[in-house]
Protein backbone atom coordinates (compact mmCIF):
# COMPACT_ATOMS: atom_id res chain seq x y z
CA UNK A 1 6.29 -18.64 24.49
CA UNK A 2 6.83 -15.42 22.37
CA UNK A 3 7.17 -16.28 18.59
CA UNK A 4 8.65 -13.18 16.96
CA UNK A 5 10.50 -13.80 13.86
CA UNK A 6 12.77 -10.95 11.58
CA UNK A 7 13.52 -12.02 8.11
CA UNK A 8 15.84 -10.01 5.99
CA UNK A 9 15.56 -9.43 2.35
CA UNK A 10 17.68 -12.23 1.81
CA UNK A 11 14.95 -14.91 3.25
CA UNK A 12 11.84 -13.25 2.62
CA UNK A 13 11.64 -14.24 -1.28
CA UNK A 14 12.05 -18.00 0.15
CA UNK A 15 9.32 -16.70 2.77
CA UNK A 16 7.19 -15.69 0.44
CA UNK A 17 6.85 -19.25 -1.39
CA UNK A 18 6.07 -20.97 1.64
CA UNK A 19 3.10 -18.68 2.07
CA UNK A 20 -0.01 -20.62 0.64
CA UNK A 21 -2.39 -17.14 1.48
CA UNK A 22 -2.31 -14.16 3.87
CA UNK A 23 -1.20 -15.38 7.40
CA UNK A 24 -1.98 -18.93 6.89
CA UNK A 25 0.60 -20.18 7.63
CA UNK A 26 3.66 -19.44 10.07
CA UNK A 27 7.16 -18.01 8.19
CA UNK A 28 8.59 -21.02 8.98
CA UNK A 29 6.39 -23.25 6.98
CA UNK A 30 4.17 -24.96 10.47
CA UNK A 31 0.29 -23.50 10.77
CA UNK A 32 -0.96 -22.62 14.27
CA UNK A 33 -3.07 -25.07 15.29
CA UNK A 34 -4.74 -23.29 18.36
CA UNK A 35 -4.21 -19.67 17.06
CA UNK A 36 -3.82 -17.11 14.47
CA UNK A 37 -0.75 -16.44 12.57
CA UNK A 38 -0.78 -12.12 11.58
CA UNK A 39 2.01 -12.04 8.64
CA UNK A 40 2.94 -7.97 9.04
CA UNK A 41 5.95 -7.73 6.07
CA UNK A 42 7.81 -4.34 5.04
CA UNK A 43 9.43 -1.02 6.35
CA UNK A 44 12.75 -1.60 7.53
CA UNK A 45 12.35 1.60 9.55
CA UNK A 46 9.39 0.53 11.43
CA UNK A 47 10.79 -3.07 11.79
CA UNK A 48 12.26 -2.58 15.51
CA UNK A 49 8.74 -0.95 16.46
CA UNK A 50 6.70 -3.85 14.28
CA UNK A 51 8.62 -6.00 16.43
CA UNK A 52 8.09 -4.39 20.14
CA UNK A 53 4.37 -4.30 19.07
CA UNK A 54 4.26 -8.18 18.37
CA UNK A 55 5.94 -9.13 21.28
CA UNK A 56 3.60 -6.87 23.47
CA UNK A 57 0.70 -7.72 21.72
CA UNK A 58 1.57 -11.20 22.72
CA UNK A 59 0.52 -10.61 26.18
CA UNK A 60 -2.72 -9.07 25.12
CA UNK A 61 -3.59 -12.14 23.15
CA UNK A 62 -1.37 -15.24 23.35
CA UNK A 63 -3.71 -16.64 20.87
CA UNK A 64 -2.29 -14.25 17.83
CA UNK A 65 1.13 -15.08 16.77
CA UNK A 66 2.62 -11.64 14.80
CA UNK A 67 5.69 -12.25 12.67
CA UNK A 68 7.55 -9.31 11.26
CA UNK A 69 9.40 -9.53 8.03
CA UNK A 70 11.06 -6.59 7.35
CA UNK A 71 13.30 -5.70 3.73
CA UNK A 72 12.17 -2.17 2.99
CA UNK A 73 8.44 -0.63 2.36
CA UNK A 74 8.84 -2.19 -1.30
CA UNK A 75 9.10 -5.31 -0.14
CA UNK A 76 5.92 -4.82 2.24
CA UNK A 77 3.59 -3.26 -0.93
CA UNK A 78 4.61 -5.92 -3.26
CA UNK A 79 3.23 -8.53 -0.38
CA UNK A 80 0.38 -6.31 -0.53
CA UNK A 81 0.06 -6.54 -4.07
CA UNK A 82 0.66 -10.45 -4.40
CA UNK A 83 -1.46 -11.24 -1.11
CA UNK A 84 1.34 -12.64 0.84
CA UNK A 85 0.34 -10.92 4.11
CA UNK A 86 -1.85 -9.87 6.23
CA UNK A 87 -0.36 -6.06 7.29
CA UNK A 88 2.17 -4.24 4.68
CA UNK A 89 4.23 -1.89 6.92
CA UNK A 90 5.07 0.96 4.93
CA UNK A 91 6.98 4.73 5.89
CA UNK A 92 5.53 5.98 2.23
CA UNK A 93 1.93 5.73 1.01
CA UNK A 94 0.87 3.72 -1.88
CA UNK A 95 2.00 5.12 -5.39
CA UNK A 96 -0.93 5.14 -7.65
CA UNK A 97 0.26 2.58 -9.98
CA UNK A 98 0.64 0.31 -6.81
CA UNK A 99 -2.97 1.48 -5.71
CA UNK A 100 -4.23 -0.05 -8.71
CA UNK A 101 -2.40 -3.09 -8.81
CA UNK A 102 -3.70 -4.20 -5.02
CA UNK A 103 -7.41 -3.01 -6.22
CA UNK A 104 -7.26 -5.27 -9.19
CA UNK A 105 -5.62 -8.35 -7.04
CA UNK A 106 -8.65 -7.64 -4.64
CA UNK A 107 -11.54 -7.38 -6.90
CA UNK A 108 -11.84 -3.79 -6.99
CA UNK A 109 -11.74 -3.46 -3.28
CA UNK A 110 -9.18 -0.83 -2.07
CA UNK A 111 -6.66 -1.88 0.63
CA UNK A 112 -6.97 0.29 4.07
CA UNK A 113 -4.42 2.38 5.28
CA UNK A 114 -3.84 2.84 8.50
CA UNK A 115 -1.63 5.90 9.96
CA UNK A 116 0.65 4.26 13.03
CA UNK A 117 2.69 7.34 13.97
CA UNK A 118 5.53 9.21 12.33
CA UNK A 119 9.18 9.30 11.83
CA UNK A 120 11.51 12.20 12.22
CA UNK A 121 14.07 11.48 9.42
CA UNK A 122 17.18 11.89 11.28
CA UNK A 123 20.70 13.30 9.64
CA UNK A 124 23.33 11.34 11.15
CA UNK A 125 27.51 12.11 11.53
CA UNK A 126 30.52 10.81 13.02
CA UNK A 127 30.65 12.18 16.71
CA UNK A 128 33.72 13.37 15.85
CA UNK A 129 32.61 15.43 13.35
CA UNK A 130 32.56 19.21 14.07
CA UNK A 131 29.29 19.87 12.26
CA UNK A 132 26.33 21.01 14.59
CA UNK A 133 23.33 21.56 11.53
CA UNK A 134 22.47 21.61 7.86
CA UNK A 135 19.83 22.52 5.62
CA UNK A 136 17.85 20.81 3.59
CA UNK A 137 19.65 22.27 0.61
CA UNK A 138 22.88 21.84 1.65
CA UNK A 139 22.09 18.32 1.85
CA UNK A 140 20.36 18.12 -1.89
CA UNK A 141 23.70 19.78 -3.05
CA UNK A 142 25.46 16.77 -1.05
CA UNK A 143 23.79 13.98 -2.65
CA UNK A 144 22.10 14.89 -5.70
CA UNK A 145 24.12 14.40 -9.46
CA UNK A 146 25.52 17.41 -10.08
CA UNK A 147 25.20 18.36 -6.66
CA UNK A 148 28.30 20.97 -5.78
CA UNK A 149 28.92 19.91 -2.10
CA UNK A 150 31.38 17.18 -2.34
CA UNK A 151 33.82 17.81 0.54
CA UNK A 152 32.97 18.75 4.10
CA UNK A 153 35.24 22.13 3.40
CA UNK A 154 32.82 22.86 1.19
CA UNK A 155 30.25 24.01 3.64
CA UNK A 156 32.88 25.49 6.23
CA UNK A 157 33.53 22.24 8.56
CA UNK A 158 37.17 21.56 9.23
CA UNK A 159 38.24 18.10 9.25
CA UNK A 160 41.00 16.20 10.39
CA UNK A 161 43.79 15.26 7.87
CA UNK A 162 42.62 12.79 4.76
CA UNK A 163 38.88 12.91 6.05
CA UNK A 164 37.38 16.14 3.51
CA UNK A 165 35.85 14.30 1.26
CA UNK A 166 31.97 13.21 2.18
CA UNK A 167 31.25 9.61 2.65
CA UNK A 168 27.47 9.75 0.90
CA UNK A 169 25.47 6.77 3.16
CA UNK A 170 22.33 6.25 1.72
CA UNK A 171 19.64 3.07 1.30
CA UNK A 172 18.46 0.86 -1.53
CA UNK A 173 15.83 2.09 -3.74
CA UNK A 174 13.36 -0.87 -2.25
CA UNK A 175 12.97 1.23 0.69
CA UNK A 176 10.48 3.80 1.55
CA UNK A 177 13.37 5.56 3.45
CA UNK A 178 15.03 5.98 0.22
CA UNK A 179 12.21 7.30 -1.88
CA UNK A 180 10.86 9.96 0.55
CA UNK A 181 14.31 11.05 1.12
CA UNK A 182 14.69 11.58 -2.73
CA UNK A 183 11.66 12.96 -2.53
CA UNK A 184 11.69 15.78 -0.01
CA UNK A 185 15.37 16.08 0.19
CA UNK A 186 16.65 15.27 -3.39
CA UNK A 187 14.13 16.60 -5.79
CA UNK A 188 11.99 14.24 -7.11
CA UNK A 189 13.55 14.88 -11.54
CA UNK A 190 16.76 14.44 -9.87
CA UNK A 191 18.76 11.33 -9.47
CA UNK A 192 21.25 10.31 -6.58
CA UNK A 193 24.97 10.83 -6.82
CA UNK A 194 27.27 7.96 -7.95
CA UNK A 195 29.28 6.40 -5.76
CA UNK A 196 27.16 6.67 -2.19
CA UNK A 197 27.28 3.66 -0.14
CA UNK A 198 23.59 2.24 -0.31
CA UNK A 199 22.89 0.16 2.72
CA UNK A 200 20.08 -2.73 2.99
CA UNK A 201 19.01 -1.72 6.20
CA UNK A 202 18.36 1.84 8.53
CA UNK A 203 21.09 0.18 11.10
CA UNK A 204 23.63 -0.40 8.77
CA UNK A 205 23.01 3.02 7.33
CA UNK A 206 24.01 4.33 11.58
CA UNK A 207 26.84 1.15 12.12
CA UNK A 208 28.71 2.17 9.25
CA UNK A 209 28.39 6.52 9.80
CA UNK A 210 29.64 5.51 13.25
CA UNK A 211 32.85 3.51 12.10
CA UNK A 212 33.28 6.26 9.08
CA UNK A 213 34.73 9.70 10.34
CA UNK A 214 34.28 11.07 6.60
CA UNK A 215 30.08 10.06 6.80
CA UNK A 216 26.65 11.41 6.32
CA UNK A 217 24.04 9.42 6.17
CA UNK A 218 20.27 9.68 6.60
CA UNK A 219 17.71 7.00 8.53
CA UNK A 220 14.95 6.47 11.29
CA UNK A 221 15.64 8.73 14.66
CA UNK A 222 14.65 5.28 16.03
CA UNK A 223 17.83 3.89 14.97
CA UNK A 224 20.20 6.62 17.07
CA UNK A 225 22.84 5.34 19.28
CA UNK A 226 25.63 6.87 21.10
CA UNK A 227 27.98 5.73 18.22
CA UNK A 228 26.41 8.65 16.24
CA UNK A 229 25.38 12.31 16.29
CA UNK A 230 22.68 13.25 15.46
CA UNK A 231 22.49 17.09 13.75
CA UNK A 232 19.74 20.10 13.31
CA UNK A 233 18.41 20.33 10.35
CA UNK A 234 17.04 23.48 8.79
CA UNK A 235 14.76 23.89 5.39
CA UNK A 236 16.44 26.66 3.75
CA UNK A 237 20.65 28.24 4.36
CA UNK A 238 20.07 30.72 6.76
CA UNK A 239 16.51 29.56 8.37
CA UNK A 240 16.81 28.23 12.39
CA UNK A 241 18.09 24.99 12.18
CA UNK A 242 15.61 22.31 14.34
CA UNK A 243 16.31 19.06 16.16
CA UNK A 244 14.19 16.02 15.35
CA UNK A 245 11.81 15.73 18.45
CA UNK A 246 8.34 14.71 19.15
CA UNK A 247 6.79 18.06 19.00
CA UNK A 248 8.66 19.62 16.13
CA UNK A 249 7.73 16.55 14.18
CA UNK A 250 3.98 17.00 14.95
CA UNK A 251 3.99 20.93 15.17
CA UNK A 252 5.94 20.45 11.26
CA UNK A 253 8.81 22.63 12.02
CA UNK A 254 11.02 19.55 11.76
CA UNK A 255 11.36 19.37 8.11
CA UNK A 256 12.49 16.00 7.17
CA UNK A 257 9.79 14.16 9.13
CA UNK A 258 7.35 11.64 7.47
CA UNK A 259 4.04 9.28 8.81
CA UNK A 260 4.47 5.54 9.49
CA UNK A 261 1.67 3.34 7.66
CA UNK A 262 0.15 0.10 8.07
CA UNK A 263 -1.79 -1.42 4.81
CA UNK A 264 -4.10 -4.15 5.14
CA UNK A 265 -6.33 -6.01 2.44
CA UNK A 266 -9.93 -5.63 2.08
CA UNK A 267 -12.14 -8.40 4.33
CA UNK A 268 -9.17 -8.67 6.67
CA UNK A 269 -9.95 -11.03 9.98
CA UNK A 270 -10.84 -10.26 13.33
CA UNK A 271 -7.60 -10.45 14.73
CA UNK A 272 -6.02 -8.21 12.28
CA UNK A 273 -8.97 -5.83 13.08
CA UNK A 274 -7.90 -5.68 17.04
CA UNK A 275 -4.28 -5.54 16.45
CA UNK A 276 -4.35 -2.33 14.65
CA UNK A 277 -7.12 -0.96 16.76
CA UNK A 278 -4.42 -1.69 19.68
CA UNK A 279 -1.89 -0.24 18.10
CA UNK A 280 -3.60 2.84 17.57
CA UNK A 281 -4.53 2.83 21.30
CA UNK A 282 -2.85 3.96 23.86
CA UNK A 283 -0.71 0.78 25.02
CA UNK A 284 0.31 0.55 21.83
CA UNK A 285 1.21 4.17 20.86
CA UNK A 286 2.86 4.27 24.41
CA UNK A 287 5.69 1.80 22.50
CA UNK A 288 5.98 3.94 19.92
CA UNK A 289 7.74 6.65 21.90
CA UNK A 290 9.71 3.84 23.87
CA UNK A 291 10.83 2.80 20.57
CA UNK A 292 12.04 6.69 19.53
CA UNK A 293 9.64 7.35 17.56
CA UNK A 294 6.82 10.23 17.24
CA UNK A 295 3.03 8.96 18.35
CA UNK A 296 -0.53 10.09 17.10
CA UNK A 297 -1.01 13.43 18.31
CA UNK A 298 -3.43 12.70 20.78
CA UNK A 299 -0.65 10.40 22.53
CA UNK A 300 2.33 13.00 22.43
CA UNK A 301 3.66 13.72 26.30
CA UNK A 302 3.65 17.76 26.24
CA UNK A 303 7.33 17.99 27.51
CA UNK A 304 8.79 16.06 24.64
């Protein structure tokens, strides 16, 4: 019997106290008695894929039990940090100040990261919306303070009646989403408009853009549906705008696109060892496309 359990941000503080050490026990408070129990907490983004690795790892080894937590990469470094699991899923790398934190809980060992594959950050619209592309600037104007794009007229796209002004989707700062996207998009002195609806989670982020004919939002290209468009986007007015694919997210032309992380604690065990090392494989990176995301380079089909 599979044992895959998803915890929202809501449950994984309880979580979290049940924990007595990494992966010693299962989420729901009962140990393993003929197995291992692989605690892999953080990036909502990579949650879906976390999830179609445990339950396909299952059948590798029915021995080691994976349960993914998700909540946001914050929530995955600060288990990191307190030593409340056994992977930290993460679609950011480590800020220095949380570096240093996890090398002091660990005795001056560093934790290891581990690059899992990469994530075209995808601009999502109403499908009703005329809009085709947008740059990267246009978007900075769109959700930045201060920023001068506040109505969809603004930048030339004719809406329906009652539906100008831009509905600014965005996520909470506890996710990794969030920070790169302020980050590359943004501008890292600036701060976010007032007012945007900030979603826990990447789906909600594409649910509510979908229901919303005013909407923008940003999230995972993992999380596209047919309830949403998905747009081009290019780095500066004027430059060819580009569509989030495999190969434009490798070749860099793509330029929202970001890698996907797994942190681990020094003297990990075996079986968190082999998990990664399958994940990194080609089994595992073979999910990673299935999932709709963009694999190692060495895995990437050449018509994609």
């Amino acid at each position: 019997m599979k044992r895959i359990l998803t915890l929202s941000i809501a449950t994984f503080a309880a979580t979290s106290l049940m924990l007595t050490g990494c992966g010693k026990k299962s989420a729901d408070g009962g140990g393993k008695k003929d197995g291992v129990s692989i605690q892999n907490i953080g990036s909502d983004t990579m949650v879906n894929l976390a999830q179609a690795w445990a339950e396909k790892y299952h059948d590798v080894d029915p021995k080691v039990s994976v349960e993914v937590a998700g909540g946001g990469s914050g929530i995955g470094v600060a288990a990191l940090i307190n030593g409340t699991c056994d992977i930290a899923n993460s679609s950011r790398q480590l800020e220095k100040e949380e570096e240093e934190k996890a090398t002091a809980k660990y005795g001056g060992k560093h934790p290891t990261e581990h690059l899992v594959g990469y994530d075209a950050l995808a601009i999502y619209v109403h499908p009703s919306n005329p809009i085709t592309e947008i740059s990267v600037e246009q978007l900075s104007e769109i959700y930045k303070e201060g920023g001068k794009i506040n109505k969809w007229s603004d930048i030339g796209v004719t809406m329906p009646a009652g539906q100008d002004e831009i509905n600014r989707v965005s996520r909470q700062n506890s996710s990794g989403t969030y920070h790169y996207f302020r980050e590359a998009v943004v501008g890292k002195k600036n701060d976010f408009k007032a007012g945007s609806r900030d979603m826990n989670g990447s789906k909600e982020v594409v649910d509510l853009v979908g229901t919303t004919v005013s909407s923008i939002g940003y999230s995972g290209i993992g999380y596209r549906t047919d309830k949403v468009k998905v747009i081009k986007v290019a780095k500066k007015t004027g430059d060819p705008s580009i569509e989030p694919t495999i190969k434009t997210t490798l070749d860099k032309t793509y330029p929202i696109a970001r890698p996907m992380f797994m942190y681990v604690p020094p003297g990990a065990k075996p079986e968190v060892d082999a998990y990664l090392k399958w994940i990194v494989s080609a089994p595992g990176q073979k999910l990673v496309i299935e999932s709709g995301y963009v694999p190692l380079p060495e895995f990437a089909p050449k018509d994609k």
